[in-house]
C-alpha atoms as a PDB file:
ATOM      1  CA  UNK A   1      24.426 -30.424  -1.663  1.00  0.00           C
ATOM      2  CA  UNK A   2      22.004 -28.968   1.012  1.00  0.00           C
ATOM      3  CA  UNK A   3      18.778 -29.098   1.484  1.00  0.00           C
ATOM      4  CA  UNK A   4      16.589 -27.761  -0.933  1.00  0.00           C
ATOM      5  CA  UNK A   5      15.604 -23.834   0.009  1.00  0.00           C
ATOM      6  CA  UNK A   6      18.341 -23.690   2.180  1.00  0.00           C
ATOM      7  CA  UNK A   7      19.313 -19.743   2.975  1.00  0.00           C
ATOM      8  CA  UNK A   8      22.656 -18.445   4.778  1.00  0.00           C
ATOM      9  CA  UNK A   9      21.458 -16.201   8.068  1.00  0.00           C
ATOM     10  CA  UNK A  10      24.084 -14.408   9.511  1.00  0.00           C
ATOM     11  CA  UNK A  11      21.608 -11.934  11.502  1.00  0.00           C
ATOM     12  CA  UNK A  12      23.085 -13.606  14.432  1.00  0.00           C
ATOM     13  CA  UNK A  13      25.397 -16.474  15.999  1.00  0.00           C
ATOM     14  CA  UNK A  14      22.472 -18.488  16.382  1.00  0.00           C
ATOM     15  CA  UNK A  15      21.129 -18.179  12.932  1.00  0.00           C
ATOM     16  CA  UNK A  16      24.239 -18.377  10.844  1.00  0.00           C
ATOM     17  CA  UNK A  17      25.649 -21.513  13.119  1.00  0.00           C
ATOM     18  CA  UNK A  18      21.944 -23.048  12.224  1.00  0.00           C
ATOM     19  CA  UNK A  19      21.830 -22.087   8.396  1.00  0.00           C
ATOM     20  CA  UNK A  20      25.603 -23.304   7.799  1.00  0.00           C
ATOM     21  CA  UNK A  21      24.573 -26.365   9.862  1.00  0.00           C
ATOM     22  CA  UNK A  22      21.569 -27.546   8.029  1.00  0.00           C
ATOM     23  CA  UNK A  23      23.046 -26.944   4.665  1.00  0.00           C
ATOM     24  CA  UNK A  24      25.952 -28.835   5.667  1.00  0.00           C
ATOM     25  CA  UNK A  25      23.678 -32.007   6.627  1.00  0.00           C
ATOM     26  CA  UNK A  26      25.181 -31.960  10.324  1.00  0.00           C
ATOM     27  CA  UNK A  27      24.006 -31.222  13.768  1.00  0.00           C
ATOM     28  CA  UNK A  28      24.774 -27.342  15.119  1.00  0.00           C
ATOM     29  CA  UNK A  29      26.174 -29.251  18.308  1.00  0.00           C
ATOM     30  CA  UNK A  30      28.676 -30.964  16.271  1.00  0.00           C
ATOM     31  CA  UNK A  31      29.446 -27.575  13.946  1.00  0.00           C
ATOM     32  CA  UNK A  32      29.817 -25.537  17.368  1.00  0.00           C
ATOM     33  CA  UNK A  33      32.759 -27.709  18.499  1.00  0.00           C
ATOM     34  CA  UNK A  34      34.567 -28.216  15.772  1.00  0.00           C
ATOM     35  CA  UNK A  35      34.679 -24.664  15.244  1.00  0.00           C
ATOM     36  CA  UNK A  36      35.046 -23.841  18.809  1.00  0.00           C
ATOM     37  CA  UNK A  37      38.344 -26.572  18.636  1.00  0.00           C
ATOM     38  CA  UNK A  38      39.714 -25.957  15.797  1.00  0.00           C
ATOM     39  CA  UNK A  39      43.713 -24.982  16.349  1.00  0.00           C
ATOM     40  CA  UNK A  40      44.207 -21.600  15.857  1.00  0.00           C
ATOM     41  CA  UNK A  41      48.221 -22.131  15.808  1.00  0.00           C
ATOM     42  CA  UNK A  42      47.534 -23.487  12.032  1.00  0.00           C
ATOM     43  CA  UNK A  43      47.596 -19.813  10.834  1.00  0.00           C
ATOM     44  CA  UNK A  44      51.039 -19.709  11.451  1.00  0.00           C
ATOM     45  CA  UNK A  45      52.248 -22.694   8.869  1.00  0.00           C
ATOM     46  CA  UNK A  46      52.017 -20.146   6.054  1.00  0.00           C
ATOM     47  CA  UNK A  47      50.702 -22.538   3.726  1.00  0.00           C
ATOM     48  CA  UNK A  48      48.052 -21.378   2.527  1.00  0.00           C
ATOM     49  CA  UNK A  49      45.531 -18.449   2.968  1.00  0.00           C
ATOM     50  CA  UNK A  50      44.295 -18.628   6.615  1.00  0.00           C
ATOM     51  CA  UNK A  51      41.013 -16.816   5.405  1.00  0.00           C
ATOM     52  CA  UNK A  52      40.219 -20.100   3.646  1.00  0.00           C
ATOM     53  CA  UNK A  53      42.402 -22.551   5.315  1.00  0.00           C
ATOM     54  CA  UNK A  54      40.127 -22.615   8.321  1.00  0.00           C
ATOM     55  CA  UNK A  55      36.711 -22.899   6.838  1.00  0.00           C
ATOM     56  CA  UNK A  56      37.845 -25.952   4.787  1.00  0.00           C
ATOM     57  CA  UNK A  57      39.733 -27.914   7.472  1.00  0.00           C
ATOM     58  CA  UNK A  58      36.739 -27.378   9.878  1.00  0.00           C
ATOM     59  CA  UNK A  59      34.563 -28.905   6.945  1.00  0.00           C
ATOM     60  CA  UNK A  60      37.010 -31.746   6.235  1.00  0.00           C
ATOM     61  CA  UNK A  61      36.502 -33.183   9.553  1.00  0.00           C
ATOM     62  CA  UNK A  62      32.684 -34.019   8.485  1.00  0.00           C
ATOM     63  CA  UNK A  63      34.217 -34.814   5.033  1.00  0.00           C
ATOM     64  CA  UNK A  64      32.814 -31.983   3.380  1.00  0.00           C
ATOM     65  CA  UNK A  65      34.720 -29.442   0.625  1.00  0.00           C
ATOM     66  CA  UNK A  66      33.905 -25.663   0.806  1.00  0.00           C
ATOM     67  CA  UNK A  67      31.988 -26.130  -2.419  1.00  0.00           C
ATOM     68  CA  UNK A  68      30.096 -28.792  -1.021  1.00  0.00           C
ATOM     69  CA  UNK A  69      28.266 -26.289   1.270  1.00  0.00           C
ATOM     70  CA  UNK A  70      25.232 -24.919  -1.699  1.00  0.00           C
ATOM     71  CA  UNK A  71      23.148 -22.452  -0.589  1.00  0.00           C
ATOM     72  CA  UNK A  72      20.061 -21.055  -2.763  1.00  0.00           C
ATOM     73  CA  UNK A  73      20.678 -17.415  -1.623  1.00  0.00           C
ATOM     74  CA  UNK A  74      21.578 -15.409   1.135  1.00  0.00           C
ATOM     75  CA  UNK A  75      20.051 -12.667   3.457  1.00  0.00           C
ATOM     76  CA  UNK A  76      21.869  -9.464   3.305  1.00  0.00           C
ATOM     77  CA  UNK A  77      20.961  -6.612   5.366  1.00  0.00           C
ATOM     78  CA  UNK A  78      21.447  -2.476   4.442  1.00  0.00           C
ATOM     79  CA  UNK A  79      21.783  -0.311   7.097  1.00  0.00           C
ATOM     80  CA  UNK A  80      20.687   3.047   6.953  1.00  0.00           C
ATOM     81  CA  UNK A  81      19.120   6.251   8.830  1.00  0.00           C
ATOM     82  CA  UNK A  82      15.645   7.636   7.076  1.00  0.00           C
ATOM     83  CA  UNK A  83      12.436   9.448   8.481  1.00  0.00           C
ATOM     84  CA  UNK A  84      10.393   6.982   7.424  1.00  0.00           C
ATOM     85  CA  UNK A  85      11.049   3.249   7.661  1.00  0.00           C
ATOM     86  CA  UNK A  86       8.458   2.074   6.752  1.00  0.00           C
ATOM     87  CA  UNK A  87       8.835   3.146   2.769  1.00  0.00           C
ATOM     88  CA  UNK A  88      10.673   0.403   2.282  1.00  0.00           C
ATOM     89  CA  UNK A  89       8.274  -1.843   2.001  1.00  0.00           C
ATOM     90  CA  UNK A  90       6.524  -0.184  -0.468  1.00  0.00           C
ATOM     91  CA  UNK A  91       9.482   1.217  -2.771  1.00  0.00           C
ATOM     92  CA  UNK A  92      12.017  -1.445  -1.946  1.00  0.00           C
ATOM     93  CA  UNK A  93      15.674  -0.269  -1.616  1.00  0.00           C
ATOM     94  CA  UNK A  94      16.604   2.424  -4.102  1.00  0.00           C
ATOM     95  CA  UNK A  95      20.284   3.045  -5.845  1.00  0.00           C
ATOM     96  CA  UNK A  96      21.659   6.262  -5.287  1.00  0.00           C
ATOM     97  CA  UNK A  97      20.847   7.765  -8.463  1.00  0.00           C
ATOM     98  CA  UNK A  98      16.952   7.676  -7.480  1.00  0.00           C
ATOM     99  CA  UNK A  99      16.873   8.963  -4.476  1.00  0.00           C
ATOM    100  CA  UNK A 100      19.544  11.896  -4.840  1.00  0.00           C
ATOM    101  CA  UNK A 101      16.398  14.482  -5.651  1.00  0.00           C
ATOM    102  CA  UNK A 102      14.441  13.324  -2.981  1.00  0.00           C
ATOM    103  CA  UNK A 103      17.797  13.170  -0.249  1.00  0.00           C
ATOM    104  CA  UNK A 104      17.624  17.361  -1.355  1.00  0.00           C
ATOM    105  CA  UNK A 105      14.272  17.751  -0.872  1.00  0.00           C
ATOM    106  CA  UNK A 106      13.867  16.231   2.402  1.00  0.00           C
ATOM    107  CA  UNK A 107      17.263  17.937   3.678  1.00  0.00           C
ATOM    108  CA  UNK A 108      15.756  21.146   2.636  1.00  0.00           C
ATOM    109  CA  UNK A 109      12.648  20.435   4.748  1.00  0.00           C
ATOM    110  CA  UNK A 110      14.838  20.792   7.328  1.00  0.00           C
ATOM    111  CA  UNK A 111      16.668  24.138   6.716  1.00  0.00           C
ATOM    112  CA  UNK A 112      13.611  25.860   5.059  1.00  0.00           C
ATOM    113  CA  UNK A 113      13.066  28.400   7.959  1.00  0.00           C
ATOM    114  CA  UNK A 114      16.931  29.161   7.383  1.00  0.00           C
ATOM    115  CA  UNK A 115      17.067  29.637   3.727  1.00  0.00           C
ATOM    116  CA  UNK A 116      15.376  30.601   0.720  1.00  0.00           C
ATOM    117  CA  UNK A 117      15.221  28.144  -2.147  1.00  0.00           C
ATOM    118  CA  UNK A 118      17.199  30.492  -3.890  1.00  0.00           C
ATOM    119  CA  UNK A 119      20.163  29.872  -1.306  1.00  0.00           C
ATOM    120  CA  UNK A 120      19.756  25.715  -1.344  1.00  0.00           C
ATOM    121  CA  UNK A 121      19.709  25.811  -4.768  1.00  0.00           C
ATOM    122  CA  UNK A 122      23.025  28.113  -4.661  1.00  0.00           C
ATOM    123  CA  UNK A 123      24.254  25.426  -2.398  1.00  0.00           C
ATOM    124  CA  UNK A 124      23.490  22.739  -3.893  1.00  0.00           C
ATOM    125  CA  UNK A 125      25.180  24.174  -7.272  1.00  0.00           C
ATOM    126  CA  UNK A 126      28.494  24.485  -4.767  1.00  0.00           C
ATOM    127  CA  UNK A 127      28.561  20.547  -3.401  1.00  0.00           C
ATOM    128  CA  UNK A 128      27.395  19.089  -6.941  1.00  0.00           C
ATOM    129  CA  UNK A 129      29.824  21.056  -9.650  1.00  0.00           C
ATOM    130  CA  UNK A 130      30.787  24.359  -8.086  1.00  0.00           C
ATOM    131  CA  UNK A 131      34.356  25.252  -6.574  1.00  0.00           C
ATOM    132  CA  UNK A 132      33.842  24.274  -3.272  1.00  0.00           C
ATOM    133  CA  UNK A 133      37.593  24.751  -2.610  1.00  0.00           C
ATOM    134  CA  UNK A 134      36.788  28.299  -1.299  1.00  0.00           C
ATOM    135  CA  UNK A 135      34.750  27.099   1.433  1.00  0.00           C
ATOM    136  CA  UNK A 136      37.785  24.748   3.272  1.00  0.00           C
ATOM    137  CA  UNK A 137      39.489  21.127   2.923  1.00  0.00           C
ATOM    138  CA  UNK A 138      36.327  19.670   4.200  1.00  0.00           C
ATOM    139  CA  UNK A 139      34.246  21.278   1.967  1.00  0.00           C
ATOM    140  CA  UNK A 140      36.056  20.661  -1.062  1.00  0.00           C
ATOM    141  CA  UNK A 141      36.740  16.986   0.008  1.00  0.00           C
ATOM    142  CA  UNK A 142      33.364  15.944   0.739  1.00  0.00           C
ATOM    143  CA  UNK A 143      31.705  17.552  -2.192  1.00  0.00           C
ATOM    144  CA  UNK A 144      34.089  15.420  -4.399  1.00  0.00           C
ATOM    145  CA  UNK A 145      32.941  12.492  -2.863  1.00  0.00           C
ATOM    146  CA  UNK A 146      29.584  13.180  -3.458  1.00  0.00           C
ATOM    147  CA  UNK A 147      30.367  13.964  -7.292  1.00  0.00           C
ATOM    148  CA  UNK A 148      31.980  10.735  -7.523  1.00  0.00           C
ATOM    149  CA  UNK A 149      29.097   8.365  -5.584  1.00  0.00           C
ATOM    150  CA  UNK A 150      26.492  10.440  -8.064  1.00  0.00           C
ATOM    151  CA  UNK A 151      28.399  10.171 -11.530  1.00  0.00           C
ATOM    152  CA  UNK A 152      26.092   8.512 -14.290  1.00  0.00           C
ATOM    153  CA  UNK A 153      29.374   6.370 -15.387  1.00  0.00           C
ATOM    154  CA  UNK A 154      30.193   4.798 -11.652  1.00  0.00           C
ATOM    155  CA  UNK A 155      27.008   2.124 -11.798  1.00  0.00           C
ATOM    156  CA  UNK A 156      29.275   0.170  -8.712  1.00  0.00           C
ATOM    157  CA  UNK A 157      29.237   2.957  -7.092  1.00  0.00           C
ATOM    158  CA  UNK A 158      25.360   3.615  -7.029  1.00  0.00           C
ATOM    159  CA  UNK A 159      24.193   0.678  -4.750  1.00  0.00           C
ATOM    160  CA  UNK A 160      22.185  -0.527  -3.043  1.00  0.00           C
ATOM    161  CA  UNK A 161      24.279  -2.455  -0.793  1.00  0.00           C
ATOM    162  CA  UNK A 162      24.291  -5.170   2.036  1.00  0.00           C
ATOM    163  CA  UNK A 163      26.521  -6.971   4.178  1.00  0.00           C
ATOM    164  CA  UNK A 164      26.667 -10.809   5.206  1.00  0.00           C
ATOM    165  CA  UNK A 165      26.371 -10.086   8.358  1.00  0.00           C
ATOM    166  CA  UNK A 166      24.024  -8.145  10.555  1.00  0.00           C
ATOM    167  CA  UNK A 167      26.312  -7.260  13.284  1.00  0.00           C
ATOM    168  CA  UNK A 168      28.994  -4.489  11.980  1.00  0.00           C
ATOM    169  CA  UNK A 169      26.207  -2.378  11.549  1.00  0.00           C
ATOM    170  CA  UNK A 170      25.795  -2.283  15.159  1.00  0.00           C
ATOM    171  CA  UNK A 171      29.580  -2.248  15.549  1.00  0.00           C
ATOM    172  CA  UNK A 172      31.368  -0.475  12.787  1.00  0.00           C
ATOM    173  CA  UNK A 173      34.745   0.409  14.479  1.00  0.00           C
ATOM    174  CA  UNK A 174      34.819  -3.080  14.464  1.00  0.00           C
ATOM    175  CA  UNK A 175      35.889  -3.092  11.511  1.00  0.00           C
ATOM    176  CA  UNK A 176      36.286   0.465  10.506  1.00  0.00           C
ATOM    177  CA  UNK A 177      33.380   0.774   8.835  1.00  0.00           C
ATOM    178  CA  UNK A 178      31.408   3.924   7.944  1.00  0.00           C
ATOM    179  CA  UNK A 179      28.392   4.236  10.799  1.00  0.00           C
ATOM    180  CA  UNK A 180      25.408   4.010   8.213  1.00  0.00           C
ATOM    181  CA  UNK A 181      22.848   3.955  11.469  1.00  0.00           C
ATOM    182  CA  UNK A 182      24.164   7.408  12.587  1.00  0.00           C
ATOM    183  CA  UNK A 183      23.950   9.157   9.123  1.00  0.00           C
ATOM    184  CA  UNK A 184      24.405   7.599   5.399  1.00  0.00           C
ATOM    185  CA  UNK A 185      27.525   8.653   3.460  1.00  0.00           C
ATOM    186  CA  UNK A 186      25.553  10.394   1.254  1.00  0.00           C
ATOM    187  CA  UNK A 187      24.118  13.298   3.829  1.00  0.00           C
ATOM    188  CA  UNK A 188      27.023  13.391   5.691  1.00  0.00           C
ATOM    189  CA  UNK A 189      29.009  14.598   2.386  1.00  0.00           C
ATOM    190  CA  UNK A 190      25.900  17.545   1.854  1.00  0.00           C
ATOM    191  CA  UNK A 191      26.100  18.246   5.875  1.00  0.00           C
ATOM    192  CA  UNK A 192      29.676  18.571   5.994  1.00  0.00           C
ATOM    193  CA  UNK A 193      29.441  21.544   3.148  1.00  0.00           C
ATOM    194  CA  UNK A 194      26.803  23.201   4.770  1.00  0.00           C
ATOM    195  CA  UNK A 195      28.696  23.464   8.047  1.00  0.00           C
ATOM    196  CA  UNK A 196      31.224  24.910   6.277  1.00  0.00           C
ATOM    197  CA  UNK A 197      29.562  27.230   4.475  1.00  0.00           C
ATOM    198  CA  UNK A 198      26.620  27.759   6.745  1.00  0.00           C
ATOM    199  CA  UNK A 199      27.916  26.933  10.069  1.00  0.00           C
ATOM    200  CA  UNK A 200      25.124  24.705  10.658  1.00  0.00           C
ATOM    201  CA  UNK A 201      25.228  21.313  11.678  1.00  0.00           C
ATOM    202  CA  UNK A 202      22.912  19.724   9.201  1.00  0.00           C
ATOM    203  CA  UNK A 203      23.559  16.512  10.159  1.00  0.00           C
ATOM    204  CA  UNK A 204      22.558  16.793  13.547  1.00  0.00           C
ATOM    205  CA  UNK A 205      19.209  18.040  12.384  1.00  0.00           C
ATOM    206  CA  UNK A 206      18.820  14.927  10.324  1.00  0.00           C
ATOM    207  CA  UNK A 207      19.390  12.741  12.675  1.00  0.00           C
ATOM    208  CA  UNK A 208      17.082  14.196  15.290  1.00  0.00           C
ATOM    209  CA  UNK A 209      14.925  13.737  12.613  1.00  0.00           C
ATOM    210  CA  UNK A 210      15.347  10.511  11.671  1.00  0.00           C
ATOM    211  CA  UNK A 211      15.391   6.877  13.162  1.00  0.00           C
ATOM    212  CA  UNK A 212      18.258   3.995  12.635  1.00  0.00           C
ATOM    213  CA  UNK A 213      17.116   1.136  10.812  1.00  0.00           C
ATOM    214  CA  UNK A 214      18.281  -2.036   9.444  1.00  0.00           C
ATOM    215  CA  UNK A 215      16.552  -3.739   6.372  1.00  0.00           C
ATOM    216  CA  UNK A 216      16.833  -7.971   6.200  1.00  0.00           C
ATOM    217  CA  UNK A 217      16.164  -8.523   2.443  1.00  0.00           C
ATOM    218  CA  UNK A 218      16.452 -12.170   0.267  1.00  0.00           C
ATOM    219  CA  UNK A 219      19.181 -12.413  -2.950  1.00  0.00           C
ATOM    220  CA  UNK A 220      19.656 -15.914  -5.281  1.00  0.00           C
ATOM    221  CA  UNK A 221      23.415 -15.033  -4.051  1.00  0.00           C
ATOM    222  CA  UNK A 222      24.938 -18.339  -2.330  1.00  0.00           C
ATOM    223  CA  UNK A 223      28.434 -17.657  -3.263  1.00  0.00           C
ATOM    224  CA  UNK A 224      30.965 -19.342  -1.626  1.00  0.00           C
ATOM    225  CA  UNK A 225      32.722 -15.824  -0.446  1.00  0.00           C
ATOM    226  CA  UNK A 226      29.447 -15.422   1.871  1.00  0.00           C
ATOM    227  CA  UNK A 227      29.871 -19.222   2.974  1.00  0.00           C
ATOM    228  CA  UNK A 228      33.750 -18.049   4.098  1.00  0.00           C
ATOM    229  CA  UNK A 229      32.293 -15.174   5.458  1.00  0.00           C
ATOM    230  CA  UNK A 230      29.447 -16.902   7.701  1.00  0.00           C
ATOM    231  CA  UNK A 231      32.001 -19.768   9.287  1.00  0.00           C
ATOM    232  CA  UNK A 232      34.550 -16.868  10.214  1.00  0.00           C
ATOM    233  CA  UNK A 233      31.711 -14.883  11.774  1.00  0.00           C
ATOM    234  CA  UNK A 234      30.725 -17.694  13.797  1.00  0.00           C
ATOM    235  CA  UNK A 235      34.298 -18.942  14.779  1.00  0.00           C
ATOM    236  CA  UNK A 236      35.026 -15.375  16.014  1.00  0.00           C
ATOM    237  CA  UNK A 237      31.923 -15.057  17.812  1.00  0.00           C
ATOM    238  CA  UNK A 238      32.235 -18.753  19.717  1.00  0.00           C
ATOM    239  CA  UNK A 239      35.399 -17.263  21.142  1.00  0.00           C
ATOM    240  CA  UNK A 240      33.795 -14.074  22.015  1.00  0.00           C
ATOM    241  CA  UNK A 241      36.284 -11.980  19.995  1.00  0.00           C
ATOM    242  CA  UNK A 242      35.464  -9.090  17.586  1.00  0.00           C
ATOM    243  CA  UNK A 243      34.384  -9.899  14.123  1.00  0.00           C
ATOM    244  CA  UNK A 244      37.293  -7.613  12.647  1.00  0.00           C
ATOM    245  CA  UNK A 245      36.804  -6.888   8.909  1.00  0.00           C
ATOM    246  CA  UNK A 246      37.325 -10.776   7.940  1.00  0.00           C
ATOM    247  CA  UNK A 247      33.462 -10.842   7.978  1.00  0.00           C
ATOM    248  CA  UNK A 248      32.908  -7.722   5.364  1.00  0.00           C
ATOM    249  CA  UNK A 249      31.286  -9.841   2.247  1.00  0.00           C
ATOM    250  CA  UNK A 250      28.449  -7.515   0.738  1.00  0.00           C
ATOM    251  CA  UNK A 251      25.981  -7.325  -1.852  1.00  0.00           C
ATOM    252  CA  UNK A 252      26.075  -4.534  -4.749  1.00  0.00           C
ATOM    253  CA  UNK A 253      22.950  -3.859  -6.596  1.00  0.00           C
ATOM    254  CA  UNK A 254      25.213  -2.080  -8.801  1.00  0.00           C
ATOM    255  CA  UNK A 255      22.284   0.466  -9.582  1.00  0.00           C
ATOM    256  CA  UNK A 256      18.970  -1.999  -9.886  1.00  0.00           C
ATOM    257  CA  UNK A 257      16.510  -1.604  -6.798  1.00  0.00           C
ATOM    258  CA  UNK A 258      16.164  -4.466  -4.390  1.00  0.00           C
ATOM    259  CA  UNK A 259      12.601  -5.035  -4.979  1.00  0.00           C
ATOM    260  CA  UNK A 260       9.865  -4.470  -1.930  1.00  0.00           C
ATOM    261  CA  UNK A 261       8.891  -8.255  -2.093  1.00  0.00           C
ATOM    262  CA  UNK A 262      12.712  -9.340  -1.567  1.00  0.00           C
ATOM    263  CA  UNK A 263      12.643  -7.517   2.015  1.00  0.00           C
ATOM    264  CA  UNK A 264      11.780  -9.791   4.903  1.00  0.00           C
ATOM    265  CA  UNK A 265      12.182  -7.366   8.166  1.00  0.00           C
ATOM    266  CA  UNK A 266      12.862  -3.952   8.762  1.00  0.00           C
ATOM    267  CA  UNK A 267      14.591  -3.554  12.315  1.00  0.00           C
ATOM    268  CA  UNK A 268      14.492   0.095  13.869  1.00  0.00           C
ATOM    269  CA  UNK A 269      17.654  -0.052  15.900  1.00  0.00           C
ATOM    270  CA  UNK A 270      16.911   1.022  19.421  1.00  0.00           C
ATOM    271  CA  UNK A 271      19.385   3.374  20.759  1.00  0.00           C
ATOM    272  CA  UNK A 272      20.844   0.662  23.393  1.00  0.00           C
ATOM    273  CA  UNK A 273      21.876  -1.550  20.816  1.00  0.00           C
ATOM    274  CA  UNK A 274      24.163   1.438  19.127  1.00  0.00           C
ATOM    275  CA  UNK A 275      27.883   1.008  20.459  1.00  0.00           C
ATOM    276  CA  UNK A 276      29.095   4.249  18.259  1.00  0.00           C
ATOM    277  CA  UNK A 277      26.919   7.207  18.257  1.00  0.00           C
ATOM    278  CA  UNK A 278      26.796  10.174  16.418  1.00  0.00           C
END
């Protein structure tokens, strides 16, 4: 068992190779190397899963078992594109389903000189339960997807969410992910149909508009997926190689804020950083 208040970091190598250290009761020295090591032909014995085989040999050599290594939570970190960063720390991380009217409203904001509120609210009619098929593939595709992330019944589907580890926000094709510091999925759906109906490109406004941000926030969740997670993240980093989507453990609010007092940073993402643009 670790020490008491012990949290799992993965905002970096540094941090996750000192969190998994100190719960672990060893020193980060002796962690690096037997990670760095560690025989990377025993993935090909077949034996057993090589997503957990690693982790627990690498333990057993301090005599440790996976669930030996006891965290009291976990930092998570939800990346994201807004105007205003700062809200955060007042309102805390919203689910989907309480931020939908004010995603409209501010996406109006920047159309108004286009269109009457007449026309958005003709629009928005289209992408949220109108026959978009008329309007193209893309249209129709990406207003489905925004019926199904805004259905009452899909609570899983509704956020908010975090990943493990800080990194594939600032390299998604890493691991294929969606590029949440270029646009959120939601506003890309709403651009998409407004390009194709309006020929506008929406989302470029918005993210003019708008600054890249990443938000470091607390959670009780220690689970031993994240643990897995965190000593794959570091072995991959320690031999410089991309972290691949091995190291995609998240965190689902599954529709229940993250509360302002749970957030510990809130990084704005300067543009240097970004290795995918929009």
């Amino acid at each position: 068992m670790g020490p008491h208040g012990a949290c799992l970091d993965c905002y970096d190598l540094s941090s996750a190779l000192s969190s998994i250290a100190q719960v672990a009761g060893i020193t980060v020295i002796k962690l690096r190397a037997a990670l760095q090591n560690y025989d990377e032909s025993r993935f090909e014995s077949g034996s057993e899963d090589p997503q957990k085989l690693m982790p627990r040999e690498v333990l057993e050599q301090f005599g440790l078992a996976l669930d030996d290594i006891r965290f009291v939570g976990a930092y998570y970190f939800h990346g994201t594109r807004v105007l205003h960063p700062e809200r955060f720390l007042s309102y805390g991380i919203l689910p989907l389903d309480q931020m939908v009217e004010e995603i409209w409203a501010m996406l109006y904001e920047l159309v108004r000189s286009d269109r009457t509120e007449k026309q958005w609210s003709e629009f928005r009619a289209i992408v949220e339960q109108g026959d978009s098929s008329a309007y193209g593939h893309d249209c129709e595709h990406f207003s489905g997807l925004y019926r199904l992330k805004t259905r009452a019944d899909r609570r899983r589907l509704l956020g908010p969410y975090g990943l493990l580890v800080r990194e594939v926000f600032v390299d998604p094709q890493a691991t294929w992910s969606h590029d949440y510091l270029a646009s959120p999925e939601i506003i890309r759906d709403i651009a998409i149909c407004y390009r194709a109906i309006f020929g506008v490109d929406l989302e470029r406004r918005f993210h003019d508009a708008s600054k890249p941000c990443i938000i470091k926030f607390r959670t009780d969740h220690g689970e031993l997926g994240a643990v897995i997670t965190a000593l794959w993240y570091v072995y991959r980093k320690l031999r410089g190689e991309k972290v691949t989507d091995i190291v995609g453990w998240s965190f689902d609010g599954e529709g229940v804020l993250v509360p302002p007092e749970a957030i510990t940073a809130i990084e704005v993402v300067p543009r240097i950083l970004r290795r995918n643009k929009i």
